[in-house]
Protein backbone atom coordinates (compact mmCIF):
# COMPACT_ATOMS: atom_id res chain seq x y z
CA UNK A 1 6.19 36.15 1.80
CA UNK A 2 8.91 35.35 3.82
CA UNK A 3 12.68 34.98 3.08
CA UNK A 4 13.37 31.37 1.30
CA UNK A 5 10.05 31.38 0.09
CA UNK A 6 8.18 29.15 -3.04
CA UNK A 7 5.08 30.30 -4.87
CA UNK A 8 3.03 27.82 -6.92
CA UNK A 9 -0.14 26.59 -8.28
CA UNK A 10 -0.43 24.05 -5.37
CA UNK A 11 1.24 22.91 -2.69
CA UNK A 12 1.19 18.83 -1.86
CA UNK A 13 1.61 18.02 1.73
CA UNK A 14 3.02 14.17 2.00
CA UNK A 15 5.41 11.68 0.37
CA UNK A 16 3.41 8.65 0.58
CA UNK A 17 2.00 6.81 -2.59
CA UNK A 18 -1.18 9.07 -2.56
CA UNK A 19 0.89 12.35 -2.43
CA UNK A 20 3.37 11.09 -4.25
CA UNK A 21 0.93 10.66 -7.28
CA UNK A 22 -1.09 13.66 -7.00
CA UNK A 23 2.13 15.79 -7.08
CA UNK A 24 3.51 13.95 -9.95
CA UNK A 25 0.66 13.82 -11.73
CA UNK A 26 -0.27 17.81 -11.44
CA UNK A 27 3.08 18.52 -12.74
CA UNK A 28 2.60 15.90 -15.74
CA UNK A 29 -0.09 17.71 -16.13
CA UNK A 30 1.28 20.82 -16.88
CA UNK A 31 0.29 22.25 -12.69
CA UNK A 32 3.29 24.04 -11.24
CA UNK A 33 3.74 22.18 -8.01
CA UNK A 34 5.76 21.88 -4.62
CA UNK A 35 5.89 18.67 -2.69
CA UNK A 36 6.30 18.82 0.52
CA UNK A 37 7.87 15.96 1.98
CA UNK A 38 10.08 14.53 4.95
CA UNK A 39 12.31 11.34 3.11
CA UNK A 40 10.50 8.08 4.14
CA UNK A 41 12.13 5.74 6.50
CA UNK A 42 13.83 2.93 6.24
CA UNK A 43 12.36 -0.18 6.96
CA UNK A 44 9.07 -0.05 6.10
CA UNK A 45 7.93 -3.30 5.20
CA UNK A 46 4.10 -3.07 4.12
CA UNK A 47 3.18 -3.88 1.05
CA UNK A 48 0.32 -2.80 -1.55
CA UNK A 49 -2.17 -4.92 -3.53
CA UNK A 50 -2.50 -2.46 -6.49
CA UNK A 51 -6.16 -2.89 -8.48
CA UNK A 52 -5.62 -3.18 -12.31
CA UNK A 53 -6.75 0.38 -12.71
CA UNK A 54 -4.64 1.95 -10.18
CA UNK A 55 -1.19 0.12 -12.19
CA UNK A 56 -2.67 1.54 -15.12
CA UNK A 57 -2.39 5.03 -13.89
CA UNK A 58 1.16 4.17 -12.46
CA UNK A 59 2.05 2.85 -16.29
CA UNK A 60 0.26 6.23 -17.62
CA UNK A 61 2.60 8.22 -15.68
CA UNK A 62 5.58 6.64 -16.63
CA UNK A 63 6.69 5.04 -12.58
CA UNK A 64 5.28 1.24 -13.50
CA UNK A 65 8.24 0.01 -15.89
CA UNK A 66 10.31 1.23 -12.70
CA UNK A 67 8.93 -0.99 -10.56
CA UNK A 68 7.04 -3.84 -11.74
CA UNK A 69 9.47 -6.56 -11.04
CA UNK A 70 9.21 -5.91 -7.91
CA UNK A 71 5.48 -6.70 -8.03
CA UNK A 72 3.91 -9.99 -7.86
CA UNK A 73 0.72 -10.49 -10.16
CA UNK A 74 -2.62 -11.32 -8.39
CA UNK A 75 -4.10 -13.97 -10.83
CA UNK A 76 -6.34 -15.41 -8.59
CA UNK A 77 -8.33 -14.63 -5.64
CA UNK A 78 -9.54 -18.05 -3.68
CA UNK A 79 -11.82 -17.32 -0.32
CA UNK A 80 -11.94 -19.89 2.06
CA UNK A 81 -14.42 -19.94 5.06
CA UNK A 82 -12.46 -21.15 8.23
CA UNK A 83 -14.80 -19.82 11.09
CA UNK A 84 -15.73 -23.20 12.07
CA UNK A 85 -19.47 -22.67 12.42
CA UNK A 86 -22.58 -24.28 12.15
CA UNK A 87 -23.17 -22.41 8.41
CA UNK A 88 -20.50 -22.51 6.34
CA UNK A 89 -19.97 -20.32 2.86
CA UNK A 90 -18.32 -22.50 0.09
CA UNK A 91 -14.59 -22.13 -1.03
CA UNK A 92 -14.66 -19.46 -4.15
CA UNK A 93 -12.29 -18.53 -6.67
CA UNK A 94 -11.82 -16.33 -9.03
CA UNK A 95 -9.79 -16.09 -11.47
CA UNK A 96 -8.46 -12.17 -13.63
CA UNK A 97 -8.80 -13.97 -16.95
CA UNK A 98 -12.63 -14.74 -16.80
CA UNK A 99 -13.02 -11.20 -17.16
CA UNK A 100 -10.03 -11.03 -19.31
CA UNK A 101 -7.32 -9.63 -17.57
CA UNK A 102 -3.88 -11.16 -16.87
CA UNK A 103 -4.15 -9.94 -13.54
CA UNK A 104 -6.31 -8.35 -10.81
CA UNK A 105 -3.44 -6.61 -9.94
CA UNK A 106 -0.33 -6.80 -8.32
CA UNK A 107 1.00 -6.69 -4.66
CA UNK A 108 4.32 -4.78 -4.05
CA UNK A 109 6.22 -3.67 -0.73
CA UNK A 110 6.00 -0.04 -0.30
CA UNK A 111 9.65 0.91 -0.36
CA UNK A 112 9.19 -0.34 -3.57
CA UNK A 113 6.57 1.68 -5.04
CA UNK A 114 7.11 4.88 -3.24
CA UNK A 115 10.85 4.46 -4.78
CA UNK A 116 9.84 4.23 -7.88
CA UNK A 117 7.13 7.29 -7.75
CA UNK A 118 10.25 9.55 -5.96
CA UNK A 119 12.20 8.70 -8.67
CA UNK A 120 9.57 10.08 -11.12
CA UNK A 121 9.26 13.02 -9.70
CA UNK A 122 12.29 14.15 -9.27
CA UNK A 123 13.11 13.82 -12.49
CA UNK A 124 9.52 15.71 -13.58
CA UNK A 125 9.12 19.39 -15.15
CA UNK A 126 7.03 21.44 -13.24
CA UNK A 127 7.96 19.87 -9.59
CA UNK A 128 9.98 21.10 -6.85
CA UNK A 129 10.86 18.79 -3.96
CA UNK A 130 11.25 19.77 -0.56
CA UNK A 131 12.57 17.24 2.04
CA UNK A 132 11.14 19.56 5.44
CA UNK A 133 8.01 19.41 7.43
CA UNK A 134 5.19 21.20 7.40
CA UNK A 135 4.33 22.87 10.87
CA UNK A 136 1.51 25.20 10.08
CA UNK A 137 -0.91 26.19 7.45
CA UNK A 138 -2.23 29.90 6.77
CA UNK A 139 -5.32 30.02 5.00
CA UNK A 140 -6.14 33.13 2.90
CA UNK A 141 -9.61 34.44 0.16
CA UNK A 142 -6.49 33.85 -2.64
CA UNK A 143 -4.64 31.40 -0.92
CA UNK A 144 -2.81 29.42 1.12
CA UNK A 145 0.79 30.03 2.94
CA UNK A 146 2.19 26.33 4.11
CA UNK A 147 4.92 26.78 7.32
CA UNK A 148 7.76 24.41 7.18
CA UNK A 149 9.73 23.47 10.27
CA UNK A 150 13.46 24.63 8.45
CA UNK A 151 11.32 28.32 7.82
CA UNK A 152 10.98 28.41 4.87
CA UNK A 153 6.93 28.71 2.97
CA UNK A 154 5.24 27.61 0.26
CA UNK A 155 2.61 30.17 -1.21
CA UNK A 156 -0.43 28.57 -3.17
CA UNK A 157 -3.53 28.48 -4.74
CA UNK A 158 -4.72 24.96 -3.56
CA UNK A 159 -3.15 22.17 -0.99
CA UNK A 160 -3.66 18.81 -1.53
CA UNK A 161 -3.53 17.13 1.89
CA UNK A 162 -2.21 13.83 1.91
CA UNK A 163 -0.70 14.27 5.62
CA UNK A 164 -2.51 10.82 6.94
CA UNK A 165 -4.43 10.45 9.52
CA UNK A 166 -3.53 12.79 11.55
CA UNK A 167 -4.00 15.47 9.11
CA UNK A 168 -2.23 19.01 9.00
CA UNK A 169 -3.87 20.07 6.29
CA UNK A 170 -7.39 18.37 7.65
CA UNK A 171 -7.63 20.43 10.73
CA UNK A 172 -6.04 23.74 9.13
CA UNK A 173 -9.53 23.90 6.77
CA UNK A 174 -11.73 23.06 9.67
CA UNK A 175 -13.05 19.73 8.08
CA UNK A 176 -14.23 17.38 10.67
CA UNK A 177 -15.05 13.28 10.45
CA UNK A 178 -17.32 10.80 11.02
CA UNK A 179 -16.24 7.43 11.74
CA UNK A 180 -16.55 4.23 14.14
CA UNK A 181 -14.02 1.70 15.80
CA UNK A 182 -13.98 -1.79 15.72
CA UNK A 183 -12.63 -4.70 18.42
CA UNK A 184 -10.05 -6.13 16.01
CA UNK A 185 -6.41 -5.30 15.02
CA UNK A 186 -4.69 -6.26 11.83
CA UNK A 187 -0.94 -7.60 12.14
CA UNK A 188 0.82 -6.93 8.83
CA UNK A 189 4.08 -8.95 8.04
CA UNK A 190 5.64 -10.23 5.05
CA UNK A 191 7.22 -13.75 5.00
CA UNK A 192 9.16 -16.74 3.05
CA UNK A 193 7.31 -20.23 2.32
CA UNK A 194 8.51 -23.57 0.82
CA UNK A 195 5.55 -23.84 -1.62
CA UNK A 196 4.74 -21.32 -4.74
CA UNK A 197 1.42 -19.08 -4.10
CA UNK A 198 0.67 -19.72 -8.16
CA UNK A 199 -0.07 -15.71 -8.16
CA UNK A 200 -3.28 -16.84 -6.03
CA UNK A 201 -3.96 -14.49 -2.94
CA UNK A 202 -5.47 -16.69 -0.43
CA UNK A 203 -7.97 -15.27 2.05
CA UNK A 204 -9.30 -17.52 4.86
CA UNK A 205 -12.14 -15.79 6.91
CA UNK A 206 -12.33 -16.54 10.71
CA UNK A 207 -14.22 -15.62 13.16
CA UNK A 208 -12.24 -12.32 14.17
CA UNK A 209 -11.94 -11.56 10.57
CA UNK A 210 -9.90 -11.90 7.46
CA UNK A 211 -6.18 -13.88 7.06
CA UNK A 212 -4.95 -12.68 3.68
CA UNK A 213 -2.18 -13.93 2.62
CA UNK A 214 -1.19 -11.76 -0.73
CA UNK A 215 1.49 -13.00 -3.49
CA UNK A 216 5.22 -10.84 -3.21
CA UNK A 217 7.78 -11.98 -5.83
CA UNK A 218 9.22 -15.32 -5.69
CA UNK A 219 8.21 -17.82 -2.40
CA UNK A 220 7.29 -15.12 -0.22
CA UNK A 221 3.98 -13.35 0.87
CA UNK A 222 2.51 -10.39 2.63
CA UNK A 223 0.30 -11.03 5.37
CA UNK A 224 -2.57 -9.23 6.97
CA UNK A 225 -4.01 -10.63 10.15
CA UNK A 226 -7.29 -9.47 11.58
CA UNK A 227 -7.45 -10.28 15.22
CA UNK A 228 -9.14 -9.67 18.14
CA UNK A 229 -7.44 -7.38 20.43
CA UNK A 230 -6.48 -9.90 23.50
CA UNK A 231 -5.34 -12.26 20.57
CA UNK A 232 -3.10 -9.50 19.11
CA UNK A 233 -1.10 -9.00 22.31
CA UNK A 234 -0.83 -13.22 22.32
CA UNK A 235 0.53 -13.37 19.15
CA UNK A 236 2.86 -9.89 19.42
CA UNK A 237 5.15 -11.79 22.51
CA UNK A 238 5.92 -14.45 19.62
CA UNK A 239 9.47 -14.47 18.59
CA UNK A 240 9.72 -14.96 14.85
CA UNK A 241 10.25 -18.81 15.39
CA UNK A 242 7.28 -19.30 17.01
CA UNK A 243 4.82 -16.51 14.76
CA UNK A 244 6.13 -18.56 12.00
CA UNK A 245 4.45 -22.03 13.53
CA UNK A 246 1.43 -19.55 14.45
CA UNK A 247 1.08 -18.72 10.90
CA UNK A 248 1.60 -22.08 9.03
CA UNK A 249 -1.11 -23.64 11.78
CA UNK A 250 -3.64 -20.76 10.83
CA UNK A 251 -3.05 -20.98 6.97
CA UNK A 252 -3.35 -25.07 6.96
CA UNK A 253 0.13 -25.45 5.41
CA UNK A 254 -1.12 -24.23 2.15
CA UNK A 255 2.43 -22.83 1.42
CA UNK A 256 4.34 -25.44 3.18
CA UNK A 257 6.91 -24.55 5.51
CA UNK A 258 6.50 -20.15 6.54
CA UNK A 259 9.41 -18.17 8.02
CA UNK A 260 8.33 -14.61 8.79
CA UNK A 261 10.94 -11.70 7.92
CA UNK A 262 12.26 -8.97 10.64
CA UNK A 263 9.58 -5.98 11.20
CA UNK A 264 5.63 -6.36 12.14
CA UNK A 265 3.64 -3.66 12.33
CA UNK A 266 -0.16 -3.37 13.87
CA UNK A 267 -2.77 -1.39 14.21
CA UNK A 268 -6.27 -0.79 15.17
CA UNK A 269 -9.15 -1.26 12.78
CA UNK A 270 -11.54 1.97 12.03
CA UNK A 271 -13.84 3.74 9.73
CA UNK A 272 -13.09 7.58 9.05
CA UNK A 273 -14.38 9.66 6.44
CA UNK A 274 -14.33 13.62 6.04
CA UNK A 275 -18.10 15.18 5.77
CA UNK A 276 -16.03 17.23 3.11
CA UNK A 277 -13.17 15.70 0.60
CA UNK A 278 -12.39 19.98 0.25
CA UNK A 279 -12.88 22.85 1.82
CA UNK A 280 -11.02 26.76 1.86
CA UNK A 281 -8.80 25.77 -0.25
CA UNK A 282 -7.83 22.56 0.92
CA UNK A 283 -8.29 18.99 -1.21
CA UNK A 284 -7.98 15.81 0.90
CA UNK A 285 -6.52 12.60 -0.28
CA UNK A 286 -5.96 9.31 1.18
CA UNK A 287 -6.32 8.80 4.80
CA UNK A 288 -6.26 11.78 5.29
CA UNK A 289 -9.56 12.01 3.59
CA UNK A 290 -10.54 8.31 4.80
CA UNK A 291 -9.64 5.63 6.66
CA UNK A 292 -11.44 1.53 6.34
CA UNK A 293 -9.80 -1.88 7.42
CA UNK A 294 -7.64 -3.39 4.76
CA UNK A 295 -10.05 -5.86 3.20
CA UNK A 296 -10.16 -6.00 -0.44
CA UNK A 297 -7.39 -3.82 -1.15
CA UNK A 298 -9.11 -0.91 -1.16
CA UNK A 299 -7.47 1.58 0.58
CA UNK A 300 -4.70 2.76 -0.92
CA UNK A 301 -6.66 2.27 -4.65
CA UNK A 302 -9.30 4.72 -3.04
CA UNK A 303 -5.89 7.23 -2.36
CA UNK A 304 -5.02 6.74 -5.79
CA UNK A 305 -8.24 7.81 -7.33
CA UNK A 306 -8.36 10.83 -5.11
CA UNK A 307 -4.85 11.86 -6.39
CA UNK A 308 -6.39 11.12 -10.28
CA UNK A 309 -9.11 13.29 -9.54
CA UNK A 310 -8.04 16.13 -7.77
CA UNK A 311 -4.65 16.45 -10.25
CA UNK A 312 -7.19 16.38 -13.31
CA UNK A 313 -10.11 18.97 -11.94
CA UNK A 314 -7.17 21.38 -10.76
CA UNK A 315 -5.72 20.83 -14.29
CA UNK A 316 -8.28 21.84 -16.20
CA UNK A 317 -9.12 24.66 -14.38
CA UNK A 318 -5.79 26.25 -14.90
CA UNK A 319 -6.10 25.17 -18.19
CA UNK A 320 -9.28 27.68 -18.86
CA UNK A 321 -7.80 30.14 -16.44
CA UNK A 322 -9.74 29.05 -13.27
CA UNK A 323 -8.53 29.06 -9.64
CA UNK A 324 -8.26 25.48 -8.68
CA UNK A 325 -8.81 26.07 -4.66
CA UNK A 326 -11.54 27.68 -5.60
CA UNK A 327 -15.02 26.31 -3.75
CA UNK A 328 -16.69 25.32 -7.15
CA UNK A 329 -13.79 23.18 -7.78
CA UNK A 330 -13.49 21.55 -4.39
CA UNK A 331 -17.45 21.04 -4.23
CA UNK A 332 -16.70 19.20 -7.80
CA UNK A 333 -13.80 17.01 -6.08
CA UNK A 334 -15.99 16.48 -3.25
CA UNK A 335 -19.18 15.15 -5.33
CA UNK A 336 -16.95 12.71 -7.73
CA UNK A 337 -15.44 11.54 -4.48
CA UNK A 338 -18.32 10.64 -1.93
CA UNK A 339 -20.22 8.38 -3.68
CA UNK A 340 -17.06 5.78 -4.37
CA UNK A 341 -15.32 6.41 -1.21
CA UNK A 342 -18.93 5.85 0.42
CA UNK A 343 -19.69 2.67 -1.57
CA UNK A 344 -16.35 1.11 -0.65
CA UNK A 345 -16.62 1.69 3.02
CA UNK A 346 -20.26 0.34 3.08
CA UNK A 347 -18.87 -2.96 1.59
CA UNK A 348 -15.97 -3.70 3.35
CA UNK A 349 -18.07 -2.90 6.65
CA UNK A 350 -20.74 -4.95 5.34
CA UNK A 351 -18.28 -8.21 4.90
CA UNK A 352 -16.18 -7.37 8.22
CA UNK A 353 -19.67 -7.05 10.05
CA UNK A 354 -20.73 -10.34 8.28
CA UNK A 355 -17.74 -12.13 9.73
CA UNK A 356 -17.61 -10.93 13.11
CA UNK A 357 -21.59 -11.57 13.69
CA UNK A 358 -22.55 -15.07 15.65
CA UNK A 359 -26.42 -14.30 14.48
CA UNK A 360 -27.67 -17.01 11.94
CA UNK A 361 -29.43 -15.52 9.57
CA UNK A 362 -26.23 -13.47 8.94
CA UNK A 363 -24.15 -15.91 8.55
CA UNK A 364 -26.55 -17.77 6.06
CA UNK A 365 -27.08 -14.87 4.26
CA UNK A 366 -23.47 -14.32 3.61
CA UNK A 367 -22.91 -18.05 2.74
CA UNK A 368 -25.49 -18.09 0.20
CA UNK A 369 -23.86 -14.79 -1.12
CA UNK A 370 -20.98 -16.68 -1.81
CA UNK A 371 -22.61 -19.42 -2.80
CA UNK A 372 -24.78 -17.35 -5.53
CA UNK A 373 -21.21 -15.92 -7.06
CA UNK A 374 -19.73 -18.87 -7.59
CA UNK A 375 -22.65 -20.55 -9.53
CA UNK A 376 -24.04 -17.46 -11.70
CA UNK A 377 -21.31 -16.49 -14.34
CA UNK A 378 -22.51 -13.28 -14.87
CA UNK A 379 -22.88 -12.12 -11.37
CA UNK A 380 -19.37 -13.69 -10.53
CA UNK A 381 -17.86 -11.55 -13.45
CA UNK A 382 -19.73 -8.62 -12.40
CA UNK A 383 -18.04 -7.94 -8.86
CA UNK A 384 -14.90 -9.15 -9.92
CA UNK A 385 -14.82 -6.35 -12.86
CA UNK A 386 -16.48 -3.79 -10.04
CA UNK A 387 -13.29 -5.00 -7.68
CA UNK A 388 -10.64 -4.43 -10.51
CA UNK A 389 -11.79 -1.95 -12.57
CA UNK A 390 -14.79 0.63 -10.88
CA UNK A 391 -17.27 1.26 -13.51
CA UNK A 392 -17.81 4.95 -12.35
CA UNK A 393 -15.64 7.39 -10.27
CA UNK A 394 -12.79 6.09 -12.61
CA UNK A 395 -10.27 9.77 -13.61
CA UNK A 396 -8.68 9.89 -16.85
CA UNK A 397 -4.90 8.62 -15.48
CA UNK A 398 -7.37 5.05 -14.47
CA UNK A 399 -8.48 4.67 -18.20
CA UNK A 400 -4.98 5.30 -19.30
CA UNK A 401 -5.32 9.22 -20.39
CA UNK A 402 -3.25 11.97 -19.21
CA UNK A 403 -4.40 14.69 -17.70
């Protein structure tokens, strides 16, 4: 190995909330670990709508008490059809404490969260930090040698890749994608309003998709803003004056008067998912491992149950003296892992599809979807405990164990 070198048990490539978690939770786990990690930067104003289970693994490992008031409970969840055509789908809401929860979870600002994770794990036994890049990945029968940019390596048994889209780690093990595009961008923004949001996340579906507008601490909101692309360019020219007008039109004054803060971001809309979640030595989490438009929050909750998963398999095979890059681990992380990643995809497609569609029988069908939810009980309380809490694919960190 070369001079200025680490050795561990694995090696986690990327400081986002996905990496973030996995590394902290190997090492709480007992996993000798490096993170590798550039420091985030500043500015970053997304936010996260974290699922009930997903803050109960962040409480399990000890990062929630850090940042929870910072978070903004999602109480309710009201849908509101505003495509304007012939067949309409009723207004539905529902509420966390029909299926007795205080909340379906809570939206935070990234900075936020991934503050409160970094400040975990630095203080965590068993983890070594490294603020460098990683430039190259060496792939080996006993292991894996991860090139950083300063020249310095990390030796290891397994990587966890949660390098994003553009994944390092991804291409190093030869894992390849399937996926689609669609015509629509999402604008992301956060913003101040003159009217409380009552912990209710609003979501108004037009005709070029979702308007979510999700609860942030106090009188303010996140936003995310499925357009059409010639729409998106439109509405990026806006100064903030005018976006702000743009917004309050599209959301019917619900929260009264809207001033959006400094910083947008956008970005296409796609599907991506890996035919394998791991491969030579190489577990995938996060986008790198799978990409779907930000409806329903599921995104970053599927990340988090990656991290959950792979930290706990890789655990317990050190724990009876296994190799945890070996291939019957990683075809175990890749079986617990399909079927929920696939079933997520499928339904946020489904509803996207649903909206975007100007065929009838679509749009009926979806109304009468709705319509079915909000008059059988049962069913209602059904999806929204599916939403919230998965009944399957959920690790031990999600039920509140440690690993």
């Amino acid at each position: 190995m070369a001079a200025g070198g680490e050795r561990s048990d694995v090696v986690v490539v990327g400081g986002g909330p996905a990496g973030l978690t996995a590394a902290l939770a190997l090492a709480r786990g007992g996993v000798e670990t490096v993170l590798v990690a550039k420091a985030p930067p500043p500015g970053d104003n997304r936010t996260t709508a974290l699922l009930s289970s997903s803050v109960t693994a962040l409480d399990t490992l000890g990062v929630w008490d850090q940042c929870r008031d910072q978070a903004a409970p999602l109480r309710a969840i009201r849908i509101v059809d505003d495509t304007g055509r012939l067949v309409r789908a009723p207004e539905v809401t529902f509420t966390a404490d029909e299926i007795g929860l205080d909340a379906f979870g809570y939206n935070i600002e990234n900075r936020a969260l991934v503050g409160a994770l970094l400040e975990s794990a630095r203080r965590a036994a068993h983890l070594t930090i490294i603020d460098d890049a990683a430039i190259g990945i060496d792939i080996g029968d006993a292991g894996v040698t991860l090139r950083l940019d300063s020249g310095r390596t990390v030796a290891a048994r397994l990587a966890v890749g949660a390098d994003g889209r553009r994944s390092l780690c991804r291409d190093a093990a030869g894992i390849t994608t399937d996926g689609w595009s669609y015509r629509q961008v999402a604008l992301t923004l956060t913003l101040a309003h003159t009217r409380p949001h009552h912990d209710t996340s609003t979501e108004f579906h037009g005709p070029s998709g979702p308007f979510t507008l999700v609860p942030l601490p106090g009188n303010r909101s996140s936003l995310v803003f499925v357009v059409d692309p010639a729409d998106e360019k439109r509405l990026s020219a806006l100064d903030d004056a005018a976006m702000s007008i743009e917004i309050e039109r599209r959301a019917h004054s619900i929260l009264g008067r809207m001033t959006v803060d400094p910083g947008r971001a956008s970005f296409p809309l796609s599907v991506q998912t890996v035919r394998r979640f791991g491969a030579r030595r190489v577990a995938l989490v996060g986008e790198s491992a799978h990409l779907i438009p930000p409806i329903g929050a599921q995104g970053l909750n599927l990340g988090l149950r990656d991290a959950a998963t792979i930290a706990e398999l890789a655990a317990e095979a050190l724990s009876h003296d296994g190799d945890p890059g070996a291939d019957d681990c990683l075809a175990r992380y890749d079986a617990l892992r399909r079927a929920d990643v696939t079933s997520r995809t499928f339904a946020v497609d489904l509803l996207n599809r649903s909206l975007l569609s100007g065929f009838l029988p679509v749009q009926t069908a979806r109304g009468l979807g709705l319509y079915l939810m909000e008059r059988i009980g049962p069913l209602r309380r059904a999806v929204m405990r599916e939403g919230a809490i998965p009944a399957t694919s959920q690790p031990r960190l999600m039920r509140g164990e440690m690993i």
